[in-house]
N, C-alpha and C. Protein backbone atom coordinates (compact mmCIF):
# COMPACT_ATOMS: atom_id res chain seq x y z
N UNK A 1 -9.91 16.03 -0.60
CA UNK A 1 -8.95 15.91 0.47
C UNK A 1 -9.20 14.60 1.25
N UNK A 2 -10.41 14.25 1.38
CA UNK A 2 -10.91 13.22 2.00
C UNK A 2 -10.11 11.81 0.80
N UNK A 3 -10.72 11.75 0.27
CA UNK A 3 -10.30 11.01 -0.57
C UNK A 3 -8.58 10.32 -0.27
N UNK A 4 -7.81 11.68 -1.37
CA UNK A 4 -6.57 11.67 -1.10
C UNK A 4 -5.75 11.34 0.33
N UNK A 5 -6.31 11.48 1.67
CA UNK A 5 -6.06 11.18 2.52
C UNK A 5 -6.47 9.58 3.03
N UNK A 6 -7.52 9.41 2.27
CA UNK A 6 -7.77 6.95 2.62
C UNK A 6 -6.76 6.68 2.12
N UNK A 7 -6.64 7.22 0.29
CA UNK A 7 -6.01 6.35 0.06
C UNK A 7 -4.29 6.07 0.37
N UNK A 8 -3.97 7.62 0.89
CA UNK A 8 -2.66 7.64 1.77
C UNK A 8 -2.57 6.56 2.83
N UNK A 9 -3.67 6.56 3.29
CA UNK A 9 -3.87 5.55 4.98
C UNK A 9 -3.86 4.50 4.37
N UNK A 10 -4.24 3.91 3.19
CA UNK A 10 -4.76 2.71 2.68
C UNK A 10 -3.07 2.22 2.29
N UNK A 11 -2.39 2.86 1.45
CA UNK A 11 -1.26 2.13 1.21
C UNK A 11 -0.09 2.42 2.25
N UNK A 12 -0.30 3.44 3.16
CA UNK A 12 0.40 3.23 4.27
C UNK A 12 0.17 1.48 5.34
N UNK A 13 -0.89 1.76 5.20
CA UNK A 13 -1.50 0.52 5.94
C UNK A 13 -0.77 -0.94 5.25
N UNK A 14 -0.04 -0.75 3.84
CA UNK A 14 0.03 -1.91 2.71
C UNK A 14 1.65 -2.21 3.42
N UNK A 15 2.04 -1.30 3.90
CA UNK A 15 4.08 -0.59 4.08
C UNK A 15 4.28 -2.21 5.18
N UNK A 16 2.98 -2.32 5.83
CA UNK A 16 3.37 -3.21 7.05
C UNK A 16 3.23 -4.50 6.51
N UNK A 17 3.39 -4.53 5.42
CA UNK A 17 2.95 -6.19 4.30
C UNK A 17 4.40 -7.70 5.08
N UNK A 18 3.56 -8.81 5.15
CA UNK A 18 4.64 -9.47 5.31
C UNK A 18 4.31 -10.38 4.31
N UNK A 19 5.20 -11.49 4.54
CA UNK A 19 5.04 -12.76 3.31
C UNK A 19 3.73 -13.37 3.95
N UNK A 20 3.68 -13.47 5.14
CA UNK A 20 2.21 -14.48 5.50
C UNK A 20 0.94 -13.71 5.38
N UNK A 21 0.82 -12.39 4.98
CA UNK A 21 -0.59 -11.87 5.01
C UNK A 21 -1.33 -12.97 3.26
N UNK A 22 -2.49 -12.54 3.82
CA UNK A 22 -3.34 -13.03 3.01
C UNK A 22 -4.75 -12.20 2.99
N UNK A 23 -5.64 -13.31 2.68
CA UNK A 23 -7.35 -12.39 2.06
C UNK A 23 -7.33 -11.34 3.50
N UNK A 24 -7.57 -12.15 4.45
CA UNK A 24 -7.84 -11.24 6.28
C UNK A 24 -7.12 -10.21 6.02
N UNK A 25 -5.65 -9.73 6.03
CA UNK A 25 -4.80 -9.12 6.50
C UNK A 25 -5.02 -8.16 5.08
N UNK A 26 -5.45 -8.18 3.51
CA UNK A 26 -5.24 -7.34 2.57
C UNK A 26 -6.76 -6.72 2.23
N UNK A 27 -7.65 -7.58 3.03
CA UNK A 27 -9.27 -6.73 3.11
C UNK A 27 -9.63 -5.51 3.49
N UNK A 28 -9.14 -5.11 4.42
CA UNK A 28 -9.25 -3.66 4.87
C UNK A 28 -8.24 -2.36 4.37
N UNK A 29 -7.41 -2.62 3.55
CA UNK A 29 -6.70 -1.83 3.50
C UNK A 29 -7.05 -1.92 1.45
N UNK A 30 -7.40 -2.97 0.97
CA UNK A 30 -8.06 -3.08 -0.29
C UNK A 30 -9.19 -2.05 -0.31
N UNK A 31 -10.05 -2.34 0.69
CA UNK A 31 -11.53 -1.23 1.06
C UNK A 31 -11.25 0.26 1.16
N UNK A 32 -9.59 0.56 2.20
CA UNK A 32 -9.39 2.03 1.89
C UNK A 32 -8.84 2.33 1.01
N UNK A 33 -8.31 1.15 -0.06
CA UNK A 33 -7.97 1.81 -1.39
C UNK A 33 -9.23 1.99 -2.01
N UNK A 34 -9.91 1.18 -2.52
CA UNK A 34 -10.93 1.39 -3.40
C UNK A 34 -12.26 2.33 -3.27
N UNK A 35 -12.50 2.89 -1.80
CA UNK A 35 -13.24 3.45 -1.20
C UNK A 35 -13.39 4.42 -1.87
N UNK A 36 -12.23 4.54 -1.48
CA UNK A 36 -11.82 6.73 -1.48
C UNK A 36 -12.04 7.55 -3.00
N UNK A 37 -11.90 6.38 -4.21
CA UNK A 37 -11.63 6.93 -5.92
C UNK A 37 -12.67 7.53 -5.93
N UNK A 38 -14.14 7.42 -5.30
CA UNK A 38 -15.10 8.30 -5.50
C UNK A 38 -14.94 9.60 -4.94
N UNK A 39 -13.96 9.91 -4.04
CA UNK A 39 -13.90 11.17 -3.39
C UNK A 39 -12.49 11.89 -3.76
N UNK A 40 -11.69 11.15 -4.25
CA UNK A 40 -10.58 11.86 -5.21
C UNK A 40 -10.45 12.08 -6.49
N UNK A 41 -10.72 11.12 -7.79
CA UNK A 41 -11.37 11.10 -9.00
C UNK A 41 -12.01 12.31 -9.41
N UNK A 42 -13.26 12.02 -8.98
CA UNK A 42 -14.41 12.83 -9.89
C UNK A 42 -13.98 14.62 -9.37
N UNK A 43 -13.92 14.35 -8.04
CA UNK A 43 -13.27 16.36 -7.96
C UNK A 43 -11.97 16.61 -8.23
N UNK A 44 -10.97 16.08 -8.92
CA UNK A 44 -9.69 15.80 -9.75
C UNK A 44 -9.96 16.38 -10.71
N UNK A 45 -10.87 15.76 -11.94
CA UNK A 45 -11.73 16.18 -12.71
C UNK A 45 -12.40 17.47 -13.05
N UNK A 46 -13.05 17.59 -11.98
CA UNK A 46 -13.78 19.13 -11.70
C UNK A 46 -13.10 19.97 -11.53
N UNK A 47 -11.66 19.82 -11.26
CA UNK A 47 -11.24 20.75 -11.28
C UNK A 47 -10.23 21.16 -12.14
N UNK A 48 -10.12 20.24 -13.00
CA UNK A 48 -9.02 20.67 -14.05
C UNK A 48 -9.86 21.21 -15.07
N UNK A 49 -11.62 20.53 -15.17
CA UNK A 49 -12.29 20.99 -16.12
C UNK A 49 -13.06 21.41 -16.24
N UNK A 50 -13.69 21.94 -15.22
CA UNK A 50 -14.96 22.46 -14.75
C UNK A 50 -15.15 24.07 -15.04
N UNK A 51 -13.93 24.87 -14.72
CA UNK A 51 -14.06 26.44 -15.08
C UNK A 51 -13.83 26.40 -17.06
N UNK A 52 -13.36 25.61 -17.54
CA UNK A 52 -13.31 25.85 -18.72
C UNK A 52 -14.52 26.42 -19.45
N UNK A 53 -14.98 27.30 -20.75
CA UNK A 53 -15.47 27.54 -21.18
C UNK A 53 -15.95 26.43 -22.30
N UNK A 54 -17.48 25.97 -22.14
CA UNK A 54 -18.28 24.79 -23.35
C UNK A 54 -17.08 24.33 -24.46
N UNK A 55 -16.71 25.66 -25.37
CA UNK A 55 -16.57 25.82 -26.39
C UNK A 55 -14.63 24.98 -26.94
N UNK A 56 -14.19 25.41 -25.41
CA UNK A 56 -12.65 24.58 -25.07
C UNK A 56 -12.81 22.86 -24.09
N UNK A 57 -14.05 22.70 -23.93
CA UNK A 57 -14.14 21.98 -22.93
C UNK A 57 -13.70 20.47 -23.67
N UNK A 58 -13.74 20.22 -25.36
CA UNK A 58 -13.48 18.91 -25.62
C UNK A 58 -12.27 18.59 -25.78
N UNK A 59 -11.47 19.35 -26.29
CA UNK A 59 -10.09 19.71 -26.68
C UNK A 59 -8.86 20.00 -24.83
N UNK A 60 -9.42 20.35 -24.01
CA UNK A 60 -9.22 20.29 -22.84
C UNK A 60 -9.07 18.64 -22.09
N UNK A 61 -10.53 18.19 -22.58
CA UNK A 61 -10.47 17.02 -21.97
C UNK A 61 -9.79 15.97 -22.39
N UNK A 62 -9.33 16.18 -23.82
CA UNK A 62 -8.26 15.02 -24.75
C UNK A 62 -7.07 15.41 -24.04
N UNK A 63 -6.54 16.55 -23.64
CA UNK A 63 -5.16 16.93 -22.98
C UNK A 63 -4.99 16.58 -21.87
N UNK A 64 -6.42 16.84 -20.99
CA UNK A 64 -5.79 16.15 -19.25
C UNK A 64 -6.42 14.37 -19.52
N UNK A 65 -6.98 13.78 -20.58
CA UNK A 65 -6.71 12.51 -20.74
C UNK A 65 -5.21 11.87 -21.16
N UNK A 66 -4.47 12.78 -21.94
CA UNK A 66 -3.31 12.64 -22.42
C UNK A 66 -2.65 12.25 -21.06
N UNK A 67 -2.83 13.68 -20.38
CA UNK A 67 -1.39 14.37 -19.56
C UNK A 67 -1.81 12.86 -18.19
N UNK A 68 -2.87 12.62 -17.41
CA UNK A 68 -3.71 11.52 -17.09
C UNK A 68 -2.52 10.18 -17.35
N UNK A 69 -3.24 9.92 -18.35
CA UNK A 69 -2.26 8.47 -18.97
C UNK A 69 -0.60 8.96 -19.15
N UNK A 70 -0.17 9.95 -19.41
CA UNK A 70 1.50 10.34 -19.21
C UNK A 70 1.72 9.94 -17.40
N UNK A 71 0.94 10.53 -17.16
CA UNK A 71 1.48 10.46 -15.59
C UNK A 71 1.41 9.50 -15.19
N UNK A 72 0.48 8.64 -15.31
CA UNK A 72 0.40 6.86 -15.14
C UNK A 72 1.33 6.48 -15.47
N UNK A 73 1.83 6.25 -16.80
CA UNK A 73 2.79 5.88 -17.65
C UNK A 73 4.18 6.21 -16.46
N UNK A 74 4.21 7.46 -16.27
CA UNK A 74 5.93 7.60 -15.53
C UNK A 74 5.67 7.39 -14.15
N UNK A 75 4.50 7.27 -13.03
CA UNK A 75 4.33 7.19 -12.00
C UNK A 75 4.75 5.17 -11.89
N UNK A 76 4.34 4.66 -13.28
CA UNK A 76 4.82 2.74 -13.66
C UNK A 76 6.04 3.11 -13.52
N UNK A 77 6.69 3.59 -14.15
CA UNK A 77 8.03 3.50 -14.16
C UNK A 77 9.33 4.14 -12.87
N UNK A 78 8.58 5.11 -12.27
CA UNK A 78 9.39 5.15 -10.87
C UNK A 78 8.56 4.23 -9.91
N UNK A 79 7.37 3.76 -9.92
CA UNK A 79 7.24 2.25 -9.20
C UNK A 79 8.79 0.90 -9.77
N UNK A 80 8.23 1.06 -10.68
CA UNK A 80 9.92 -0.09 -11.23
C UNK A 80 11.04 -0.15 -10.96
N UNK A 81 11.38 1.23 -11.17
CA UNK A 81 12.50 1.41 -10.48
C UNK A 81 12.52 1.19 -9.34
N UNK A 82 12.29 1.65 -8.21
CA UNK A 82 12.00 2.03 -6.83
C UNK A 82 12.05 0.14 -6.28
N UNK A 83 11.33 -0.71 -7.22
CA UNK A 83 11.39 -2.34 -7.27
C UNK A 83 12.02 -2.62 -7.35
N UNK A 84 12.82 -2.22 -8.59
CA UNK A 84 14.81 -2.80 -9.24
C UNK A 84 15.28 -2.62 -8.01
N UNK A 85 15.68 -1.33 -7.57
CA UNK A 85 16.71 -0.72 -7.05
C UNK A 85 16.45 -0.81 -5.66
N UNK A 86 15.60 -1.18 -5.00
CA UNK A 86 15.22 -1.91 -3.70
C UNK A 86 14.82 -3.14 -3.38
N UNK A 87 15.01 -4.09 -4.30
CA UNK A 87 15.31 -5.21 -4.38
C UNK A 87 16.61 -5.62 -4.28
N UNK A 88 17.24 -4.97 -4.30
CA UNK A 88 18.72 -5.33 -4.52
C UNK A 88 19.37 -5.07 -3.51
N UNK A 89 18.76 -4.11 -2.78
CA UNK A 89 19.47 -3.49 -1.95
C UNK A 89 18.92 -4.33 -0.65
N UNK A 90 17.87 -4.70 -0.90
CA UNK A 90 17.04 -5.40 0.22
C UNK A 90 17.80 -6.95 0.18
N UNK A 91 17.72 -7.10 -0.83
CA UNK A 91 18.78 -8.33 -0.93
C UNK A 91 20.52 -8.40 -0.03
N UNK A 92 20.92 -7.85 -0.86
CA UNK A 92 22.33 -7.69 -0.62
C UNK A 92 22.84 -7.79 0.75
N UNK A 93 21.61 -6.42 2.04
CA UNK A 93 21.41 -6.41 3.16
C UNK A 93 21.04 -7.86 4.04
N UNK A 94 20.13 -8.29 3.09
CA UNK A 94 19.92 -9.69 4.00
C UNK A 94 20.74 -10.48 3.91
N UNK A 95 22.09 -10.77 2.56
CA UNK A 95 22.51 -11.80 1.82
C UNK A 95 24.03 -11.24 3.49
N UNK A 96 23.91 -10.13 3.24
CA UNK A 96 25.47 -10.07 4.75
C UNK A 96 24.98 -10.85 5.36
N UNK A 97 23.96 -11.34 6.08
CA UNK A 97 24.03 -11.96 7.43
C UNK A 97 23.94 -13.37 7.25
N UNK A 98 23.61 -13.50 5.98
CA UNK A 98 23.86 -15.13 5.52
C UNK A 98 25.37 -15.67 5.37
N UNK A 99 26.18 -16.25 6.24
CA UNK A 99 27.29 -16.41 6.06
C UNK A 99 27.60 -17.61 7.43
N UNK A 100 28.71 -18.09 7.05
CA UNK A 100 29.32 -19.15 8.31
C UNK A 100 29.38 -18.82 9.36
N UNK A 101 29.30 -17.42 9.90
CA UNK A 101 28.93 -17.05 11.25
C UNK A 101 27.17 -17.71 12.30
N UNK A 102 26.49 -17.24 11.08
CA UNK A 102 25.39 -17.67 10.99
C UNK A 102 24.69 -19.31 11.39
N UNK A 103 25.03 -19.18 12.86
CA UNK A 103 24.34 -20.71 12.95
C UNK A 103 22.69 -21.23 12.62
N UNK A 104 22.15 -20.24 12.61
CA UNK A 104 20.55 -21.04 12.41
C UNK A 104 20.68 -20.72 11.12
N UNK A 105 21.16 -20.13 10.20
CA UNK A 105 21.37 -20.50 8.76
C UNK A 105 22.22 -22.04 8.70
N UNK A 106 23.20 -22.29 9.33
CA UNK A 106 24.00 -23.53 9.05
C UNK A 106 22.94 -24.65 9.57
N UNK A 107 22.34 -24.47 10.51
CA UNK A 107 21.21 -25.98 11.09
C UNK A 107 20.21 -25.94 9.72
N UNK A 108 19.54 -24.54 9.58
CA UNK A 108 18.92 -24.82 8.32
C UNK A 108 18.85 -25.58 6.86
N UNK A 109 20.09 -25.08 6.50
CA UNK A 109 20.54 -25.70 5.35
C UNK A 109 21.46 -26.91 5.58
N UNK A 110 21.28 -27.34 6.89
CA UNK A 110 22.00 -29.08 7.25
C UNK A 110 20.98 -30.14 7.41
N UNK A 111 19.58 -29.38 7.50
CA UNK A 111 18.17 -29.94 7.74
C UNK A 111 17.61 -30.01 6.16
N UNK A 112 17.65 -28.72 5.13
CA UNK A 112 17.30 -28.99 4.25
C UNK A 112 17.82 -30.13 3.21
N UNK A 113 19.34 -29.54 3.57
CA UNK A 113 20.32 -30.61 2.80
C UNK A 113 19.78 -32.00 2.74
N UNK A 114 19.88 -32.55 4.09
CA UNK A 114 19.60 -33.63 4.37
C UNK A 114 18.78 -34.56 4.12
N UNK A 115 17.46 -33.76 3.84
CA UNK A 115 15.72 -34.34 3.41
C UNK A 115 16.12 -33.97 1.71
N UNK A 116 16.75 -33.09 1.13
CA UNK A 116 16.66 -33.20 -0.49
C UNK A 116 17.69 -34.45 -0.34
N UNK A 117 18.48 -34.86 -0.10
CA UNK A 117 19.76 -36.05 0.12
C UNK A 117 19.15 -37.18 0.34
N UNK A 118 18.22 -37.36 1.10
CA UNK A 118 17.14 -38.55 1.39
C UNK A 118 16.96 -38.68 0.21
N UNK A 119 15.73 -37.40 -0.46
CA UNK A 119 15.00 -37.97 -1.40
C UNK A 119 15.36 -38.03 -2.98
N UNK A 120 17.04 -38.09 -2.82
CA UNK A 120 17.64 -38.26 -4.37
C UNK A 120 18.63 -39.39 -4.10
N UNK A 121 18.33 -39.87 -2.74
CA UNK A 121 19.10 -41.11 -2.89
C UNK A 121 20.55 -41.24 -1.87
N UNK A 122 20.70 -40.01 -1.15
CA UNK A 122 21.95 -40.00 -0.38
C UNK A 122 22.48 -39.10 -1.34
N UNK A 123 22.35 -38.26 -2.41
CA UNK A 123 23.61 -37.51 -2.77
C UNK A 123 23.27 -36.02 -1.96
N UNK A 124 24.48 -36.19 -1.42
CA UNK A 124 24.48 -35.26 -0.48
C UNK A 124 24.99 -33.29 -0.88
N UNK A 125 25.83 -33.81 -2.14
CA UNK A 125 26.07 -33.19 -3.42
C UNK A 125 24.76 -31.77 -3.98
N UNK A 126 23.83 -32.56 -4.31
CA UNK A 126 23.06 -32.19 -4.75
C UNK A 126 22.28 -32.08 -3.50
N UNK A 127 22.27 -32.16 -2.33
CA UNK A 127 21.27 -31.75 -1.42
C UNK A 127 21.35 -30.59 -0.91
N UNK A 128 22.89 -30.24 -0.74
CA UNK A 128 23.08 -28.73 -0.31
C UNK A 128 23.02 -27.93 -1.18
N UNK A 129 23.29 -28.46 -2.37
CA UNK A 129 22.90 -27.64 -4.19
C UNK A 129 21.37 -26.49 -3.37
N UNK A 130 20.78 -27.91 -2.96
CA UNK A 130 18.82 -27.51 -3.08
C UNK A 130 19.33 -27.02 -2.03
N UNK A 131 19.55 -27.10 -0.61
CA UNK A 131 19.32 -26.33 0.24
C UNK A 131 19.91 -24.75 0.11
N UNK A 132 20.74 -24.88 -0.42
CA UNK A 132 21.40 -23.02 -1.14
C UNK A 132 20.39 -22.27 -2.31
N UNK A 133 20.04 -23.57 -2.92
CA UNK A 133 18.94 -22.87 -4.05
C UNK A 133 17.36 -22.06 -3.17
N UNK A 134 17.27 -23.30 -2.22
CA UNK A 134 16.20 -22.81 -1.24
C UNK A 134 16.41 -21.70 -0.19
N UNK A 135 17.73 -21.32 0.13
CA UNK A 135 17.87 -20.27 0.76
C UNK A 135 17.99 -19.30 0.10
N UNK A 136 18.98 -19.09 -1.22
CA UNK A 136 18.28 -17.93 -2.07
C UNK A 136 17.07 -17.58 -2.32
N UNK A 137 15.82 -18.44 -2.41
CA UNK A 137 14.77 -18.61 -2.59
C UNK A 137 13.89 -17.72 -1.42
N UNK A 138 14.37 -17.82 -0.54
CA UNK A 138 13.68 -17.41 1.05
C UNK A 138 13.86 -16.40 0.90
N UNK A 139 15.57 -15.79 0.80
CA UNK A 139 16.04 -14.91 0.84
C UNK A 139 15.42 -13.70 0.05
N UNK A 140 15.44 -14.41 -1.54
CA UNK A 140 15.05 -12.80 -2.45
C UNK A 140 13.30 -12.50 -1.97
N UNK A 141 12.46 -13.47 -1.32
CA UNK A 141 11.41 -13.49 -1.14
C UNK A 141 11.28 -12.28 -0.32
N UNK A 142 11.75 -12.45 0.96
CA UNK A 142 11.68 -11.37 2.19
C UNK A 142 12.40 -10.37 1.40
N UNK A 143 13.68 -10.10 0.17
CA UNK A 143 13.75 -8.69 -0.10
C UNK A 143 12.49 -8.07 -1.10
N UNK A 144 12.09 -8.67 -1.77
CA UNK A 144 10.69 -8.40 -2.51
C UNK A 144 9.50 -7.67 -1.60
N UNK A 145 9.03 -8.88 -0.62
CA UNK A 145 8.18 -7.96 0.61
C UNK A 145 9.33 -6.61 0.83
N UNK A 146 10.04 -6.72 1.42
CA UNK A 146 10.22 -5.19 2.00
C UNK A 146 10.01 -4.34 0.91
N UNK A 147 10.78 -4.36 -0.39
CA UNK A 147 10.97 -3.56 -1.55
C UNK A 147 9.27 -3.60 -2.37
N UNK A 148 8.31 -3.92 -1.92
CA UNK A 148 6.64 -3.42 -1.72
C UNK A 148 6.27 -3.04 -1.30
N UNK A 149 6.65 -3.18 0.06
CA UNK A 149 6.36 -2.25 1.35
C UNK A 149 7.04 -0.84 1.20
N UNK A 150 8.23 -0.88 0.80
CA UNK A 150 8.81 0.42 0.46
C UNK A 150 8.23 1.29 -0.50
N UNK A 151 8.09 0.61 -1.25
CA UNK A 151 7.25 0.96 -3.13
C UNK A 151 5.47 1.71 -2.11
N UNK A 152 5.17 0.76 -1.40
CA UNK A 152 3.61 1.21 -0.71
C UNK A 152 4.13 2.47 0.00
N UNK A 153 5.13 2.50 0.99
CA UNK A 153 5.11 3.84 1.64
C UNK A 153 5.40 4.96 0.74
N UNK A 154 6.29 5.12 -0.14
CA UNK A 154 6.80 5.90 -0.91
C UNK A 154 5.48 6.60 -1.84
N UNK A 155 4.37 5.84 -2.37
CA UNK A 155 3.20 6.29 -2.41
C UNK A 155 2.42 6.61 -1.60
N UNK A 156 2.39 5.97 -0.63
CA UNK A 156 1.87 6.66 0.64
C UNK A 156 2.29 8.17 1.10
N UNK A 157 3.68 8.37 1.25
CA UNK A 157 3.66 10.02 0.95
C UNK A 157 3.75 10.77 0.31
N UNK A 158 3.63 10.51 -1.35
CA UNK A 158 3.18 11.45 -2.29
C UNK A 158 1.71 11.37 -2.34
N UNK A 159 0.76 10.83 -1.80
CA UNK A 159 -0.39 10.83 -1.44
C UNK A 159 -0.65 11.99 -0.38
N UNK A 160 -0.31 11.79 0.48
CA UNK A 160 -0.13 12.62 1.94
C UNK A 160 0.09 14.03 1.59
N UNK A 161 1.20 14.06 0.63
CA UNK A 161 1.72 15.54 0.25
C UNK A 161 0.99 16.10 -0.85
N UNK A 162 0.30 15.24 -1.57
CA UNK A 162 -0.93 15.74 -2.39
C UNK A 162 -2.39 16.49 -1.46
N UNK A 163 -2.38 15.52 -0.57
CA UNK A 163 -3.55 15.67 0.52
C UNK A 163 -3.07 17.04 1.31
N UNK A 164 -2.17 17.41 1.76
CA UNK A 164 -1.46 19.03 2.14
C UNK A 164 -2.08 20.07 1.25
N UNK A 165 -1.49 19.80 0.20
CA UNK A 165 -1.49 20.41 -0.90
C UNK A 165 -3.42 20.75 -1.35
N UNK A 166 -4.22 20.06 -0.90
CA UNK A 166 -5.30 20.48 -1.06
C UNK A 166 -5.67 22.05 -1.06
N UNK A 167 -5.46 22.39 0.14
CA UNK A 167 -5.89 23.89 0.98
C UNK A 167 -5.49 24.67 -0.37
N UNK A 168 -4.82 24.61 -0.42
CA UNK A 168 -3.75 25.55 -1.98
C UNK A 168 -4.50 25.82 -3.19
N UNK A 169 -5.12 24.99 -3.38
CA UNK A 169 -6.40 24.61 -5.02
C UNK A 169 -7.50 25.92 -4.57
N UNK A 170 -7.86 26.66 -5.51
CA UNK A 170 -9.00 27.68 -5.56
C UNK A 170 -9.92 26.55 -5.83
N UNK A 171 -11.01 27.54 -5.92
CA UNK A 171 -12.54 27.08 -6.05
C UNK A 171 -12.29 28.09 -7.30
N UNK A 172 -13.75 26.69 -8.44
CA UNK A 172 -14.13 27.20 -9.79
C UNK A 172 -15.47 27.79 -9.93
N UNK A 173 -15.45 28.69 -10.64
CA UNK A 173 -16.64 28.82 -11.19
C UNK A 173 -17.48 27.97 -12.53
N UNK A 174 -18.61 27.24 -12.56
CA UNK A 174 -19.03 26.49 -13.18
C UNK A 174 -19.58 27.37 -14.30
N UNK A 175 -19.20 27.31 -16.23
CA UNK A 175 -19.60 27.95 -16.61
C UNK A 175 -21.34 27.58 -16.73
N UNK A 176 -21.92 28.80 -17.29
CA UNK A 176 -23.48 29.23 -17.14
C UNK A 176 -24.17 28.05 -17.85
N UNK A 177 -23.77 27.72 -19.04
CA UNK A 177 -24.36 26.48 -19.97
C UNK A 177 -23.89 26.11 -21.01
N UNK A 178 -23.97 24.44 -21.08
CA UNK A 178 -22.83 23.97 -21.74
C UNK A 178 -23.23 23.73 -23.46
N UNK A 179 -22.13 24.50 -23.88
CA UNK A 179 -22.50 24.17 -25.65
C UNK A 179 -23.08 23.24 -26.07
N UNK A 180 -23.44 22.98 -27.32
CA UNK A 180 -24.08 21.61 -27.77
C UNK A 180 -23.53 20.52 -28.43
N UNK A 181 -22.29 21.15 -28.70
CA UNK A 181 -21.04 20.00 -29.29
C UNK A 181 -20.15 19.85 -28.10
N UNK A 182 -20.17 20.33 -26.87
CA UNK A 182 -19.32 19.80 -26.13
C UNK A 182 -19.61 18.31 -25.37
N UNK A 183 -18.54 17.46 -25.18
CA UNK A 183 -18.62 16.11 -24.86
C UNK A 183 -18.58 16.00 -23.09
């Protein structure tokens, strides 16, 4: 429970990510990820395999290695999704307010324009080219952070609701002694 509950705090802690964090800002919340695998892991383990009997215990452990790597496998793939499909959306949201209404977007890209226009010679053509290329650029950036931050909370409370879910789990009995072919 301990466990399951850092590493909830740990990627909750990730939800508040901006583009400027760095080593400072991803150290402590790296530490409550990595902390905790000793206190969620190994009694994960114990308890899927610990009441088993010697004799089922190898054939057990190839299945929750299976079932293990399955769940990895589809827990990648609703991370991906959850990326696709909030990227886009994170986009789209920011891309409304980019428009001719928008004056510190228009000084922006009249400033960028201007310095790519310098440095190709005066074509002014190709300067607002770069300054639109560079505001898409900004743009999908900040939807990426959020759509990580989203991706972090969204694990953050299937963590949380795993960590609930503790109280619920019985206690095993450890069998008496372990066969001699078991692994």
């Amino acid at each position: 429970m301990f466990g399951l509950a850092l590493f909830s705090l740990s990627l909750w802690s990730f939800s508040f990510i901006t583009h400027d964090w760095g080593g400072a800002e991803l150290f402590l919340p790296q530490v409550l990820r990595g902390f905790p695998q000793v206190f969620a892991v190994a009694p994960a383990v114990h308890l899927g395999l610990g009441s088993l009997p010697p004799n089922r215990l190898k054939y057990a452990s190839g299945l929750f290695n299976m079932m293990r790597n399955l769940g990895g496998a589809i827990g990648i793939a609703v991370c991906a999704t959850i990326l696709n499909n909030r990227t886009n959306l994170h986009f789209l949201r920011l891309a409304e307010h980019l428009n001719s209404t928008n004056a510190a977007m228009q000084v922006m890209l009249h400033q960028i324009g201007a310095k790519f226009a310098a440095a190709t010679g005066g074509d002014v053509v190709h300067g607002h080219g770069a300054a639109l290329k560079k505001l898409w650029s900004l743009t999908y950036r900040e939807a990426r952070v959020q759509t990580f931050a989203d991706a972090f909370l969204a694990i953050a409370v299937c963590l949380a609701i795993a960590t609930l879910m503790v109280p619920l789990l019985r206690k095993i009995a450890t069998p008496a002694a372990p066969s001699t072919d078991a692994h």
